[in-house]
Protein backbone atom coordinates (compact mmCIF):
# COMPACT_ATOMS: atom_id res chain seq x y z
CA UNK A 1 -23.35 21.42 -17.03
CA UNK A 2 -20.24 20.71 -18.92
CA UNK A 3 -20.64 17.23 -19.81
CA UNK A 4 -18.15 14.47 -20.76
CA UNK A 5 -18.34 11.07 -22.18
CA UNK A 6 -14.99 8.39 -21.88
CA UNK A 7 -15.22 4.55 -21.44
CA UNK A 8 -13.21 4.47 -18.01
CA UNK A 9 -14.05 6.91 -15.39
CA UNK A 10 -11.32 6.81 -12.81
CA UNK A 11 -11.97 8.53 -8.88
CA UNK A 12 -9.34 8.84 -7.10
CA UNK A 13 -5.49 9.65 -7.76
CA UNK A 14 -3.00 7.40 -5.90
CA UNK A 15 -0.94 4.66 -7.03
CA UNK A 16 -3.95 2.31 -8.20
CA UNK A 17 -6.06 5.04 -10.04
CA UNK A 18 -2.60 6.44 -12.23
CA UNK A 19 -1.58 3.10 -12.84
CA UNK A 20 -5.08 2.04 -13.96
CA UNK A 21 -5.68 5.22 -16.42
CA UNK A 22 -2.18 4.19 -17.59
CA UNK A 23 -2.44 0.94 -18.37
CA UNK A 24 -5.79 1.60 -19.91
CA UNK A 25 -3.73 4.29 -22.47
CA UNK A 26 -1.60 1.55 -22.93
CA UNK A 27 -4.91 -0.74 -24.07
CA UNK A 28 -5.94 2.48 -26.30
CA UNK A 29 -8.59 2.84 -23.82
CA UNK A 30 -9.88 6.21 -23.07
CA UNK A 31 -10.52 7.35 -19.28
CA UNK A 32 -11.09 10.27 -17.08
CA UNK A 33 -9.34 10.38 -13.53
CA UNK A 34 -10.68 12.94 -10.74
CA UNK A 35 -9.54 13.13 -7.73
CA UNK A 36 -10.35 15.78 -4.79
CA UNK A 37 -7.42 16.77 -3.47
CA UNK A 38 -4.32 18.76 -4.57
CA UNK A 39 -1.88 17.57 -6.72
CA UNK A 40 0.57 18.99 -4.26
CA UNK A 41 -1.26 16.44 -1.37
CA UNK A 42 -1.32 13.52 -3.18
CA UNK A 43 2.54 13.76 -4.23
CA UNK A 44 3.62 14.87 -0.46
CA UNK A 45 1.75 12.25 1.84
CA UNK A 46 4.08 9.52 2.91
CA UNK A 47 3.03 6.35 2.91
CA UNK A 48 4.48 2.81 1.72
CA UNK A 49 7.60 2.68 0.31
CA UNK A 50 8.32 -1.28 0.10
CA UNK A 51 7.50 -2.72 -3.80
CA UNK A 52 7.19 -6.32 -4.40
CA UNK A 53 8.91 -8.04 -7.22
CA UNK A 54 5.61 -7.81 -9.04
CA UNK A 55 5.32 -4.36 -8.68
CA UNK A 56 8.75 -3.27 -9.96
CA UNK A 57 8.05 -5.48 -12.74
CA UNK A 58 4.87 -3.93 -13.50
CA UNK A 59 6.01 -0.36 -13.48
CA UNK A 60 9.02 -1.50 -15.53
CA UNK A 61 7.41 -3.25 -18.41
CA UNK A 62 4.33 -0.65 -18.72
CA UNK A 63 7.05 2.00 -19.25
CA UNK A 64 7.24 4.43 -16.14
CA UNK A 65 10.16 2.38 -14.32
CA UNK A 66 12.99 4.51 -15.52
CA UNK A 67 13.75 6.34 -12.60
CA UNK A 68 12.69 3.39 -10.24
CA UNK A 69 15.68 1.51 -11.82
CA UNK A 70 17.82 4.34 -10.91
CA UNK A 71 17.02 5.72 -7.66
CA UNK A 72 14.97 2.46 -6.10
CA UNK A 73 17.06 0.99 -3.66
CA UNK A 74 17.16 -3.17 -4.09
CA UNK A 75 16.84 -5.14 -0.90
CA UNK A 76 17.79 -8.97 -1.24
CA UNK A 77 16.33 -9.51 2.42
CA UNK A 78 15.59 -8.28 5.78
CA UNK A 79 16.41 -8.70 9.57
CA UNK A 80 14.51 -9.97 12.15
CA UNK A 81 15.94 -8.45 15.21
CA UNK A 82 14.64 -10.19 18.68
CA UNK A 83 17.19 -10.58 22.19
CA UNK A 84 19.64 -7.96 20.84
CA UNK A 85 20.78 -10.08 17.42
CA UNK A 86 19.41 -9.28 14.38
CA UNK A 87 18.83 -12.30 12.10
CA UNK A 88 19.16 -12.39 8.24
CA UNK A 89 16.73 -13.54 5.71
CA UNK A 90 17.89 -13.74 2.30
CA UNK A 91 14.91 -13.54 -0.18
CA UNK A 92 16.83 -13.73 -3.31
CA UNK A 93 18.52 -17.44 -2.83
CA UNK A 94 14.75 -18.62 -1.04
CA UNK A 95 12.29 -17.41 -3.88
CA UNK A 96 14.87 -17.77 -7.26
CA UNK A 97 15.97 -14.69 -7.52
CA UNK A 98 13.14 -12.35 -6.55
CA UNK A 99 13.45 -9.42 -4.02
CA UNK A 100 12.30 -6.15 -3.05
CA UNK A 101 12.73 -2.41 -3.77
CA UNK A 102 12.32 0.31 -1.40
CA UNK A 103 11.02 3.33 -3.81
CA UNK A 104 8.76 5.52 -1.92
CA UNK A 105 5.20 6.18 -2.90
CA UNK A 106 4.86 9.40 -3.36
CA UNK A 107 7.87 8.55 -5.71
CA UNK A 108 5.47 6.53 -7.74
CA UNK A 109 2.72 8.95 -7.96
CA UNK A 110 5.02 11.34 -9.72
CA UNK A 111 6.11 8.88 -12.47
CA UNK A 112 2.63 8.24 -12.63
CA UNK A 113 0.98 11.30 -13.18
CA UNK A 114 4.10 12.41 -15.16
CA UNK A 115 3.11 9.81 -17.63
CA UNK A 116 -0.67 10.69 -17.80
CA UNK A 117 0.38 14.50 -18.87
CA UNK A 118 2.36 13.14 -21.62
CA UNK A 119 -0.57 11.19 -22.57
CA UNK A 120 -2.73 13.62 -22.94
CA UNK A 121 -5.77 11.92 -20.97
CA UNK A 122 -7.73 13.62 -18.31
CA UNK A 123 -6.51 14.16 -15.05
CA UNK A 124 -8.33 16.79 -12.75
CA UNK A 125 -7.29 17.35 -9.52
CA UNK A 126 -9.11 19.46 -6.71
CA UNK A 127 -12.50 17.63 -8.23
CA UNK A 128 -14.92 18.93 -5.28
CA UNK A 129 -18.41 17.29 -4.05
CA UNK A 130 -17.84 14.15 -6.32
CA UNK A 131 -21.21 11.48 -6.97
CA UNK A 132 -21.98 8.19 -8.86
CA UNK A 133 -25.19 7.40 -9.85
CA UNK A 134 -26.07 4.81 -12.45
CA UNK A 135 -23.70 2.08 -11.84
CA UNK A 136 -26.33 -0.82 -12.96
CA UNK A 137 -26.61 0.22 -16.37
CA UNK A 138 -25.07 3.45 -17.41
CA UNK A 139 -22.46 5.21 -15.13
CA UNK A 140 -22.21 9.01 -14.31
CA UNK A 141 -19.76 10.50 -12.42
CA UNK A 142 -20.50 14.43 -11.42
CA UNK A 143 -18.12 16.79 -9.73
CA UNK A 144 -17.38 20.45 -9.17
CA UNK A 145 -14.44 22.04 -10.70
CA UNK A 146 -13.56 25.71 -10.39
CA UNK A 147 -17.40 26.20 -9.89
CA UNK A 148 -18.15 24.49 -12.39
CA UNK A 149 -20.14 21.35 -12.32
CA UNK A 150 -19.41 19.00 -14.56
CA UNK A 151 -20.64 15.19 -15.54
CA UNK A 152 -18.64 12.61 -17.00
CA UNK A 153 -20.97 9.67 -18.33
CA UNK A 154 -18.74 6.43 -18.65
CA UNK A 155 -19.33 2.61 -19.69
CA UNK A 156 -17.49 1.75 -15.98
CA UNK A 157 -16.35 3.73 -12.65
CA UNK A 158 -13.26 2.43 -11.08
CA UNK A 159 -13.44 3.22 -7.01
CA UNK A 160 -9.72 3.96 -6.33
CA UNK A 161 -10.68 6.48 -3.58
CA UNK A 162 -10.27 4.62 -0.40
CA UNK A 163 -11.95 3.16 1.96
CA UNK A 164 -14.03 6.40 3.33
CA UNK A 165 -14.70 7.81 -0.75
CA UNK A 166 -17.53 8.01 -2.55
CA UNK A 167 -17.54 4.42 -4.35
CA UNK A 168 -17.72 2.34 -1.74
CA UNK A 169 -20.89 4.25 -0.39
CA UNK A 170 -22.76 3.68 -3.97
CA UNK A 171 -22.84 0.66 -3.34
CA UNK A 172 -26.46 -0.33 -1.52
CA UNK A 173 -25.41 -1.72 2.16
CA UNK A 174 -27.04 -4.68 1.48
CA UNK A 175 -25.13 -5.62 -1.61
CA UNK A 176 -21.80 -5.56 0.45
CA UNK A 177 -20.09 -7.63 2.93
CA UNK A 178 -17.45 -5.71 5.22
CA UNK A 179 -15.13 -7.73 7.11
CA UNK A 180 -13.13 -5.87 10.00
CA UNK A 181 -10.29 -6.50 12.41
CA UNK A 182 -8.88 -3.60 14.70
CA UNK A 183 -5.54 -3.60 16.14
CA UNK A 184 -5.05 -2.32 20.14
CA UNK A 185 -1.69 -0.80 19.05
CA UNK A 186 -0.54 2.09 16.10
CA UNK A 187 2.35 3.26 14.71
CA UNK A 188 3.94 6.43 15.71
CA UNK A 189 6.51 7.27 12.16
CA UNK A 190 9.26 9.42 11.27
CA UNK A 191 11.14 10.65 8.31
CA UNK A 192 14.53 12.31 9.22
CA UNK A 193 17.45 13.58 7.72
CA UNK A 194 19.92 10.47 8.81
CA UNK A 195 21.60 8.33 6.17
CA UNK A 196 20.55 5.02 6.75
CA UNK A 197 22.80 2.74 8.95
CA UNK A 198 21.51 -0.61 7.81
CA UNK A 199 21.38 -1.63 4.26
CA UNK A 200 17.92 -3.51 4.62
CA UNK A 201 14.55 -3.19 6.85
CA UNK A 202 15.38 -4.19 11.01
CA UNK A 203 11.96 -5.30 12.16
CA UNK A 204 12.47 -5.37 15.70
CA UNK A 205 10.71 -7.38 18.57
CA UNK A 206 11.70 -5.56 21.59
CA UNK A 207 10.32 -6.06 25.42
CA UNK A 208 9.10 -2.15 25.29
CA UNK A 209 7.19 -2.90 21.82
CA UNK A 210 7.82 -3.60 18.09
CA UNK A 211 10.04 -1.32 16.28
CA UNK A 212 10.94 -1.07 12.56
CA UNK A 213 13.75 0.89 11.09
CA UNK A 214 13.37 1.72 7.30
CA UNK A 215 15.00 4.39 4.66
CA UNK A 216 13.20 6.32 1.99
CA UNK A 217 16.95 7.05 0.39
CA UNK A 218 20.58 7.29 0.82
CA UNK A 219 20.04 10.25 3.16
CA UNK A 220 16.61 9.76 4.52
CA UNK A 221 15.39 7.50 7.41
CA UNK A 222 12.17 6.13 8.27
CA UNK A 223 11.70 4.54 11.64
CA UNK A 224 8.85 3.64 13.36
CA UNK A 225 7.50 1.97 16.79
CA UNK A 226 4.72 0.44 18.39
CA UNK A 227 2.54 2.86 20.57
CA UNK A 228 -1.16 3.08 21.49
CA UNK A 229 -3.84 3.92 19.12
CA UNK A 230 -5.09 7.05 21.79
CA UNK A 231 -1.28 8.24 22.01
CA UNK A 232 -0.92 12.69 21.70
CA UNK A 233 1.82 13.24 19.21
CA UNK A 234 2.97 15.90 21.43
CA UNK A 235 3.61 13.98 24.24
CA UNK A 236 7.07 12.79 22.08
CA UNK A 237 9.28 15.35 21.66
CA UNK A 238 12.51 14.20 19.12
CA UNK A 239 14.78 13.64 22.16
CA UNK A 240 11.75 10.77 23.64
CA UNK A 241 11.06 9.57 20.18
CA UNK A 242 15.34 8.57 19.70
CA UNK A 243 15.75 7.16 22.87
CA UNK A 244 12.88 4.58 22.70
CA UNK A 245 13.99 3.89 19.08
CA UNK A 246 17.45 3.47 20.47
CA UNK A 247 16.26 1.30 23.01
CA UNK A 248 13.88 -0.90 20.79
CA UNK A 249 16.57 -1.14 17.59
CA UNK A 250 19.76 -1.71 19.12
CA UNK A 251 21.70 -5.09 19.25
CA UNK A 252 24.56 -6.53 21.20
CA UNK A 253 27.21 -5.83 18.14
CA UNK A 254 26.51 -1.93 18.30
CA UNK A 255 23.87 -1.42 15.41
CA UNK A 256 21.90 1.20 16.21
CA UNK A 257 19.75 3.93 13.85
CA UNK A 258 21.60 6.92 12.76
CA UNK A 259 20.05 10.52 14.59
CA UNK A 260 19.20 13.57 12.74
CA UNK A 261 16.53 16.28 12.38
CA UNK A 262 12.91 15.06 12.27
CA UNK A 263 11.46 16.13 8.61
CA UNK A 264 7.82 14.15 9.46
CA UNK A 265 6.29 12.81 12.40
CA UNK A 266 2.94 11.11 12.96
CA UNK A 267 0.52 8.28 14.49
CA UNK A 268 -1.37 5.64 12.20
CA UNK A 269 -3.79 3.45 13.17
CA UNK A 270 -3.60 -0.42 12.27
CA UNK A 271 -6.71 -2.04 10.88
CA UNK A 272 -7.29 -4.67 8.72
CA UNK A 273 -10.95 -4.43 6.25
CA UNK A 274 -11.79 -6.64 3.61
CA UNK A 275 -14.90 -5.59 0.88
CA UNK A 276 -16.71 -8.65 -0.71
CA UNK A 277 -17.24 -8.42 -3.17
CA UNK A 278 -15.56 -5.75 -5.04
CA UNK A 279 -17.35 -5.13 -7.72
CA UNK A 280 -21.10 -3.98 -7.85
CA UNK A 281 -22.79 -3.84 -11.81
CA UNK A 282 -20.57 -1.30 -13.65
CA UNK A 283 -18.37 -0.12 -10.66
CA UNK A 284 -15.12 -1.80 -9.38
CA UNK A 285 -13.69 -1.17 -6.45
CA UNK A 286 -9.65 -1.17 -6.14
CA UNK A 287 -6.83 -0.97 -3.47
CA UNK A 288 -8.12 0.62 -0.06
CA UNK A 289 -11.49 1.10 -1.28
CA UNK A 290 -11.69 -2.23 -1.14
CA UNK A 291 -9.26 -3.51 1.41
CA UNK A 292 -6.69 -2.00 4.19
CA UNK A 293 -3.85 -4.09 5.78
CA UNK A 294 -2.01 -3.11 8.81
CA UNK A 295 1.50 -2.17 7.09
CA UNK A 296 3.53 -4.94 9.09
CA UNK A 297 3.63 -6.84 5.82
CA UNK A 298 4.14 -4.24 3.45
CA UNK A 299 1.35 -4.96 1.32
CA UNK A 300 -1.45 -2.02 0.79
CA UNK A 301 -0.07 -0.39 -2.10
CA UNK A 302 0.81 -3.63 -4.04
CA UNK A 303 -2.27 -5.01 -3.61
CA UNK A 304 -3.85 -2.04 -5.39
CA UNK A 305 -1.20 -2.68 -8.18
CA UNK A 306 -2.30 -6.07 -8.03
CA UNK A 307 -5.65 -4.86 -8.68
CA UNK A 308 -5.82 -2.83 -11.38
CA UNK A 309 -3.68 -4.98 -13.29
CA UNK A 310 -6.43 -7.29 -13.07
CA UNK A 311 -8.85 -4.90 -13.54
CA UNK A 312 -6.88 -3.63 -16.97
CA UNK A 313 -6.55 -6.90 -18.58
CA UNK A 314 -10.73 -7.30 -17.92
CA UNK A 315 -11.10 -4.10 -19.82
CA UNK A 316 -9.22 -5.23 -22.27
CA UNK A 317 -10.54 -8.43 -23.30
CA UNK A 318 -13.93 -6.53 -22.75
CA UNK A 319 -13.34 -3.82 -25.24
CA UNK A 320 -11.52 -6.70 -28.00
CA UNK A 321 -14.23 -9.37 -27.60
CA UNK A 322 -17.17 -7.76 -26.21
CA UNK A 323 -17.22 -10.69 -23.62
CA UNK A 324 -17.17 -10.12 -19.97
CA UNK A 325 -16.23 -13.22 -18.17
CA UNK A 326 -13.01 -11.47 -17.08
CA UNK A 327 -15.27 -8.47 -15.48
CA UNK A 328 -17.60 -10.66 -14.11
CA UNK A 329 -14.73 -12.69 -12.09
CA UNK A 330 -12.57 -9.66 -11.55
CA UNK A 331 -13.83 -9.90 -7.61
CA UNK A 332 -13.28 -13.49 -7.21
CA UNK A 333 -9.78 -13.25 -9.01
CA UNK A 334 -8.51 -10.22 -6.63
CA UNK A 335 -9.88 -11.73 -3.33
CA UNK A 336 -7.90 -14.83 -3.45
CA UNK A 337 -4.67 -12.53 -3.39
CA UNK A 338 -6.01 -10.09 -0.55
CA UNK A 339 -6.68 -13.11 1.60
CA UNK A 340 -3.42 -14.20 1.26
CA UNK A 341 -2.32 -10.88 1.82
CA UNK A 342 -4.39 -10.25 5.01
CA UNK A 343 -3.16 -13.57 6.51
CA UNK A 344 0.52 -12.49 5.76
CA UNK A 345 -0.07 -8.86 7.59
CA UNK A 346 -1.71 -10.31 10.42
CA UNK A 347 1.01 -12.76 11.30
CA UNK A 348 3.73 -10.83 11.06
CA UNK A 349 1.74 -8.13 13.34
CA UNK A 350 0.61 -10.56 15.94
CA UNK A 351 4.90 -12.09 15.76
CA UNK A 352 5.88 -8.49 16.03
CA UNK A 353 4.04 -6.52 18.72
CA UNK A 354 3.79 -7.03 22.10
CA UNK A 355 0.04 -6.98 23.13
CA UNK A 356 -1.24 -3.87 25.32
CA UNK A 357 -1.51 -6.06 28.74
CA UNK A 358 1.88 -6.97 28.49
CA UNK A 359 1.52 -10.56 28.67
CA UNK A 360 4.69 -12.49 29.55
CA UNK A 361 3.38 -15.68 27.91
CA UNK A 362 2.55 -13.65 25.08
CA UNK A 363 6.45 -12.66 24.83
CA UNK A 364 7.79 -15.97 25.36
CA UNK A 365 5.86 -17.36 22.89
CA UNK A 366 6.68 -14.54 20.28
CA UNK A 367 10.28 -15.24 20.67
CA UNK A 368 10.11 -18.82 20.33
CA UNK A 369 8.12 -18.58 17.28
CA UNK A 370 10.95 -15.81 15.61
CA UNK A 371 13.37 -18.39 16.83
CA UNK A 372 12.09 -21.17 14.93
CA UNK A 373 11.42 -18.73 11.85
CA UNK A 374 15.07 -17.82 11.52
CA UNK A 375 16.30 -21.17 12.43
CA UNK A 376 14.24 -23.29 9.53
CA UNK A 377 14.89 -22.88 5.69
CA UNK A 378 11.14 -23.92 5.64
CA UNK A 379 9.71 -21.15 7.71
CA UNK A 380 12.00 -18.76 6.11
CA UNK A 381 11.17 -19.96 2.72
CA UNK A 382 7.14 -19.16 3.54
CA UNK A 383 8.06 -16.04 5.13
CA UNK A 384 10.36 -14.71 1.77
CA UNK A 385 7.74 -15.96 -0.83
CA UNK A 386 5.00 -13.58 1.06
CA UNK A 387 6.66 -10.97 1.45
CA UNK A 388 8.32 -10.55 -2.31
CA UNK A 389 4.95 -10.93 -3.29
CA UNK A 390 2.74 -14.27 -4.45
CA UNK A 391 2.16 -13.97 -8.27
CA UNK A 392 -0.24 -11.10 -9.44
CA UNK A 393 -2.75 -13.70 -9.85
């Protein structure tokens, strides 16, 4: 068995696992990252594409925001659309100058991993059959590669593999609390070649379902709208999918999403799961290994940024001082964040979405409560300050 020995080892390859291994290098601390799918996956998959103010500042001053400065798009603010008028809310004059950039994830993974090449750390993709053992006293990661099985031994494994990898599930059952929320609704997305018609996000409240326009760049559109979790993608054909996002996104002054050819198409599920804690002896769990948030609120991958900046700084101090107060509170310091987060994602779904019975109370009261948001400095104030992102700690 080819055998390896590092001080960080690092499963899993998205956003939170490259920016950890990076900011580790940064540290001068060594780590291995594995992860078991293809480079060519992890770059392609769309996901979020919304970074808080902390975020941008993170990537810029740990050196890979080069390109985000160029090609990120800036957003001072958003719409709330609801009754045919969309409604402005202006993050920069609410929360001193702080705002958001629309820079799409898979754009961040290849910054990422460009920077771990040119640092000359490990970084194996297409790791197969991957296993922890050890995590109370001295960690060993083992995977296949090529045939080859191979074992790195570490001082600490970082779970950034998700919530259905292999870290979670070394941790005993009874060492872990899991709490759970499913939503009765999903989102059915798009990507299409359409320049986008709106210079920020619409989120749209609409009496056939929620509905939230989006861009990925200055020729690509992202839409999406409410549907049912059980829906058959092939029951909407392009033609269906742009007249109910016509319907849902249009207002009385004539804004309506630009049409063109469908690049992407598919349903997602909306959950919300919380891990507590996240952190188990030697092993730390970060981003959706240890917490998902319906995307409402924008907030699954910069909580995992959130994380592992935490989770960095621990390894630091550990590795300069020898102490590990920082690691032993690394849970406890995360948590208070995701809880904010998960609060934040669940009201803006519950505002957004019209619930599956099609309750007319329901409505009413949805309205009312956008209404008031819109109307009141104070409401838009708390709604700006979430969603631009509460400190990283």
């Amino acid at each position: 068995m080819k055998r390896v020995r590092t001080q960080a080892g690092i499963v899993g390859a998205g956003p939170a696992g490259l920016m950890l291994g990076h900011l580790l290098h940064l540290h001068g601390i060594d780590s291995v990252i594995l992860e078991r799918r293809s480079e060519e996956y992890v770059i392609e998959r769309v996901r979020a594409g919304v970074l808080e103010q902390g975020t941008v500042d993170l990537m810029r001053e740990s050196g890979v925001g080069e390109r985000l400065g160029r090609e990120g798009l800036r957003h001072a603010g958003i719409y709330l659309s609801f009754g045919g008028v969309r409604r402005h809310i202006g993050f920069e004059q609410l929360t001193g100058g702080r705002s958001i950039t629309v820079y799409g994830q898979n754009e961040v993974v290849k910054d990422l991993i460009a920077a771990r090449r040119a640092s000359g750390r490990v970084l194996e993709f297409e790791a197969e059959a991957v296993r922890i053992s050890g995590v109370d006293s001295q960690p060993r990661v083992v995977y296949r590669k090529d045939g080859e099985e191979c074992e790195v031994v570490c001082d600490f494994v970082a779970g950034c593999d998700g919530s259905h990898g292999v870290c979670r599930q070394a941790i005993p059952e009874e060492c872990l609390r899991v709490y759970e929320r499913e939503y009765p609704f999903a989102w059915l997305g798009i990507l299409a070649k359409a320049a986008p018609s709106s210079g920020e996000l619409v989120y749209s409240l609409h009496e056939r379902g929620f509905a939230l326009f989006s861009m990925r760049s200055p020729a690509v559109t992202r839409l999406y709208l409410q549907c049912a979790p059980d829906e058959d993608i092939e029951d909407w054909p392009d033609e269906r999918l742009w007249g109910e996002l016509t319907a849902r996104l249009s207002t009385v002054d004539g804004w309506r999403p630009n049409r063109g050819d469908v690049m992407q198409k598919g349903i997602t599920g909306m959950r919300s799961s919380v891990v507590e804690p996240m952190q188990h002896g030697r092993l730390f769990l970060a981003g959706d290994a240890a917490h998902i948030v319906p995307p409402t609120g924008a907030k699954g991958l910069n909580l995992a940024m959130a994380d592992v900046r935490v989770l960095a700084g621990a390894l630091e101090n550990y590795y300069r001082t020898g102490r590990q107060e920082l690691l032993n509170s690394y849970s406890d310091r995360c948590l208070r964040r995701v809880w904010q987060a998960q609060r934040f994602s669940w009201w803006m779904t519950t505002m957004l979405h019209r619930a599956p019975d099609g309750n007319a109370f329901d409505y009413r009261r949805q309205l009312a409560e956008l209404e008031y948001v819109t109307s009141s400095r104070a409401a838009m104030t708390a709604l700006a300050e979430n969603y631009v992102g509460l400190p990283l700690e």
